[in-house]
Protein backbone atom coordinates (compact mmCIF):
# COMPACT_ATOMS: atom_id res chain seq x y z
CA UNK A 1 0.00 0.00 0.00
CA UNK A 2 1.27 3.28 -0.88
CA UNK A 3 1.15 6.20 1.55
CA UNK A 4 -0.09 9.56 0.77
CA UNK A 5 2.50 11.40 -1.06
CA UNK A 6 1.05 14.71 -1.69
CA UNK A 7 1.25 15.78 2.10
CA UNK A 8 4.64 17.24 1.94
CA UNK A 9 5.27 16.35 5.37
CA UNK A 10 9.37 16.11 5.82
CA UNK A 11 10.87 13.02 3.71
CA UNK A 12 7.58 12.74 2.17
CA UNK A 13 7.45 12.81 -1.71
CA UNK A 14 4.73 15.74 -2.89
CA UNK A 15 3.64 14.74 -6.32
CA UNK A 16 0.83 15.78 -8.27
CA UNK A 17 -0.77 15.06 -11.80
CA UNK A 18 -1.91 17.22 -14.27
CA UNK A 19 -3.73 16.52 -17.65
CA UNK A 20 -5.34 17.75 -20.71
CA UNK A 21 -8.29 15.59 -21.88
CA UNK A 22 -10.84 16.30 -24.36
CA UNK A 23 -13.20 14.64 -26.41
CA UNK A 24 -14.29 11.37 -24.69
CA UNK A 25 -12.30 11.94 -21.21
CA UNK A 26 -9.54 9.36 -21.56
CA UNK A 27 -6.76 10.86 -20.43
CA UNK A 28 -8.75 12.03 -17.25
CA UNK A 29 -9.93 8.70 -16.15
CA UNK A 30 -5.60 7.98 -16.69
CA UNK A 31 -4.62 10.47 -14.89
CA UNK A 32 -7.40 9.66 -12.12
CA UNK A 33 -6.17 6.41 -11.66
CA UNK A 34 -2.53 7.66 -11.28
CA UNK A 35 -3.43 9.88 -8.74
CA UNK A 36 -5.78 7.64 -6.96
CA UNK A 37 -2.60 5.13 -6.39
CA UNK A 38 -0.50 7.33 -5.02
CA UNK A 39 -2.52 9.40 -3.14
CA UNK A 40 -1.99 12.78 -4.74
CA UNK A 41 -3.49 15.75 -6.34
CA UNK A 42 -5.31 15.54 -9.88
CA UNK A 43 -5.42 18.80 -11.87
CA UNK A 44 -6.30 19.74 -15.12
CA UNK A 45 -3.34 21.53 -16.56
CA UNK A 46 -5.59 24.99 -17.48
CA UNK A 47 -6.05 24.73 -13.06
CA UNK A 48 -2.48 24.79 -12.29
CA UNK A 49 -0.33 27.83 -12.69
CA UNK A 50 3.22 26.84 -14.40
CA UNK A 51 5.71 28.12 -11.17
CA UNK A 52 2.94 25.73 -8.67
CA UNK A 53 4.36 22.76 -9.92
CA UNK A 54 7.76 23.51 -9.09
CA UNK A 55 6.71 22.72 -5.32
CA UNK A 56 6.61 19.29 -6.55
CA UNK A 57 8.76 16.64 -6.01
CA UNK A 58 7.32 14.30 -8.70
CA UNK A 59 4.75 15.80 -11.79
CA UNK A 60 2.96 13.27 -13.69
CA UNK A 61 2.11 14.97 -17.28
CA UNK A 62 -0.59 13.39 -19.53
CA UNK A 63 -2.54 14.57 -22.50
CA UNK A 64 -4.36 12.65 -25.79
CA UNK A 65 -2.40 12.54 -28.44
CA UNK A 66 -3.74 15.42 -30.76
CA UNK A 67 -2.35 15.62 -34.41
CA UNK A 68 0.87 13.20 -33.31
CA UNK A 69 1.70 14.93 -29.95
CA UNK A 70 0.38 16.16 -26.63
CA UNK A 71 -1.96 19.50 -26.80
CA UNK A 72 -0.26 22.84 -27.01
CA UNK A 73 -1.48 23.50 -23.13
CA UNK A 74 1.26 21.41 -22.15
CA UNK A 75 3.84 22.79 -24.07
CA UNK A 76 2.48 26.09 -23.11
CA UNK A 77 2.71 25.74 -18.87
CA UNK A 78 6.10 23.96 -19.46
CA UNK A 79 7.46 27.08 -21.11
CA UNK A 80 6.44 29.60 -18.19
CA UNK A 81 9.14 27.53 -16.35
CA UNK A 82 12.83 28.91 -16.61
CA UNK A 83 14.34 25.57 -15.78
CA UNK A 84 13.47 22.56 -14.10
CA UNK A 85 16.20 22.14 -11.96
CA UNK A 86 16.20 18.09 -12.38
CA UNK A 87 12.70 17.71 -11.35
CA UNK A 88 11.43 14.46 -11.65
CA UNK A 89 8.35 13.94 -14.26
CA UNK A 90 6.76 11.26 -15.69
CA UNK A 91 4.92 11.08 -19.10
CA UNK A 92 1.37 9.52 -19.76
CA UNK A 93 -1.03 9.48 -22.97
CA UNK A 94 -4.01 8.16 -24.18
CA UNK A 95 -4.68 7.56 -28.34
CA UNK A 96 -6.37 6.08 -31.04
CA UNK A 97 -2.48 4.62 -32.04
CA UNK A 98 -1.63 1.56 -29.50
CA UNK A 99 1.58 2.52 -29.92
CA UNK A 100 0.78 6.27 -29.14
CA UNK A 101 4.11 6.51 -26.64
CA UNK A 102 6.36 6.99 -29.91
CA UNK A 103 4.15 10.91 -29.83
CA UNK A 104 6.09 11.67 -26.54
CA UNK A 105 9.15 12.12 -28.29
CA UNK A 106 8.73 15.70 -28.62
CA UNK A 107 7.34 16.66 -25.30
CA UNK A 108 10.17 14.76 -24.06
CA UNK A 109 12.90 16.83 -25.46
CA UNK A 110 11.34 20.26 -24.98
CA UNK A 111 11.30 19.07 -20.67
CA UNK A 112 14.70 17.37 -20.70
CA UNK A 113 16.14 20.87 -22.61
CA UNK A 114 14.24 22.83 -19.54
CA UNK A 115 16.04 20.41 -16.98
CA UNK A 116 13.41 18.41 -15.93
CA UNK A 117 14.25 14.41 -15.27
CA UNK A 118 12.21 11.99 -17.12
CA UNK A 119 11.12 8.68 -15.09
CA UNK A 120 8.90 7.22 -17.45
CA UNK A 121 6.35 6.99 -19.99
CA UNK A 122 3.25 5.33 -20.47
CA UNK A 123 0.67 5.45 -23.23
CA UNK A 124 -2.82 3.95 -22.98
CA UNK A 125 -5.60 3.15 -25.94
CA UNK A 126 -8.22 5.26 -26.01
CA UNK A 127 -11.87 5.21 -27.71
CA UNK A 128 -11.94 7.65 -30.69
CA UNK A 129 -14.31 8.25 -33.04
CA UNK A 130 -14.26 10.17 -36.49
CA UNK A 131 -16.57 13.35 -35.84
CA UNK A 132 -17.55 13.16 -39.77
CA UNK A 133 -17.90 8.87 -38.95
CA UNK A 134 -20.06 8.90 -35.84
CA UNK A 135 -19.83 5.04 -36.62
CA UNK A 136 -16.62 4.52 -37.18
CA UNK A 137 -15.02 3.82 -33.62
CA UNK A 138 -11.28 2.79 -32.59
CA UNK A 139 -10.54 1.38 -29.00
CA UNK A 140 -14.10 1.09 -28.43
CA UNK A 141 -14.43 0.98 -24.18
CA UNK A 142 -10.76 1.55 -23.52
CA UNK A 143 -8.97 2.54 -21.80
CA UNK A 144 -10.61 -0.40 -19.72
CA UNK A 145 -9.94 -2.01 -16.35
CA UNK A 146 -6.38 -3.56 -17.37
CA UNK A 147 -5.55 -0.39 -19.07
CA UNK A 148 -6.11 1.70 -15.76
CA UNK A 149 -4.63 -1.44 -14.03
CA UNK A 150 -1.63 -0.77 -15.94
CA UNK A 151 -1.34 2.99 -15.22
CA UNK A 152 -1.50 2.37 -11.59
CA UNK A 153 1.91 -0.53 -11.65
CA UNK A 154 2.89 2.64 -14.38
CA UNK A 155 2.78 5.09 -11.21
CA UNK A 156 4.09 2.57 -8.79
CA UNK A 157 6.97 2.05 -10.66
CA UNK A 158 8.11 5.80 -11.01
CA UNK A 159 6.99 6.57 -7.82
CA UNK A 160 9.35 3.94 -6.58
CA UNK A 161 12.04 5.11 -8.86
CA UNK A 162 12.07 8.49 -7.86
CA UNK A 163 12.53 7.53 -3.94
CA UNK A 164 15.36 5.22 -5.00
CA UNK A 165 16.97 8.65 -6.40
CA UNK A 166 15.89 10.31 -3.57
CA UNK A 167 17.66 8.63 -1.06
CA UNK A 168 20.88 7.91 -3.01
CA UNK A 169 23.93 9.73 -2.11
């Protein structure tokens, strides 16, 4: 069982996880499940102001994949920041693509060139349809139980990674 890590108590990890979801709500219900597992705060990146997450120990990031990256928002809040000073972040999508985590790429390199220190990624299916198909539907249900399943071990796993860092000398 993890403890709550958002507390910021001393030797405590404060993390949070914000998101940009649209259309169907995939990446929320992701980035829910994150933050459910480790006991932290869940905030949609519009609620968040860029220099707040700097009081973070740990930042989970996650957006759907729009037009073969994460939505400008991101990008945006990111760019407010001057440097990340090796803050520790961790990546997280949802898209019609199963293999939507090669979309990170450039996300990836605009944090590492602000400083920040990338844990991991994770990318989940999610239901799309074509607005001009109504009928036409990819990843129908998903992300599902194993997918959210998934992105909780996902959060476990950097969470864990980031206290082994923490702690080393």
């Amino acid at each position: 069982m993890i403890s709550a890590y958002s507390s910021g108590e001393m030797g405590v990890m404060r993390c949070i996880v914000v998101y940009v979801s649209k259309h169907l709500g995939n990446t929320k219900k992701v980035a829910e499940a994150i933050a459910d597992v480790l006991k932290c705060e869940c905030k949609e990146i519009s609620n968040i102001r860029a220099d707040e997450l700097l009081g973070y120990d740990l930042i989970f990031i996650g957006s759907g994949i729009y037009a073969w990256d994460f939505d400008k928002r991101v990008r945006s809040v990111i760019s407010r920041i001057s440097t990340g000073n090796g803050k520790k972040v961790a990546l997280f999508s949802t898209s019609a693509d199963p293999n939507g985590i090669k979309y990170h790429r450039r996300i990836r390199e605009f944090l590492k060139l602000k400083g920040f220190e990338i844990l991991g990624e994770y990318n989940s299916p999610g239901e799309f349809s074509f607005w001009f198909f109504k009928r036409f539907i990819l990843n129908k249900g998903m992300p599902d139980l194993s997918d959210l399943k998934r992105a909780r071990d996902f959060a476990t796993s950097v969470l864990n990674k980031a206290e082994q860092g923490k702690h080393s000398p």
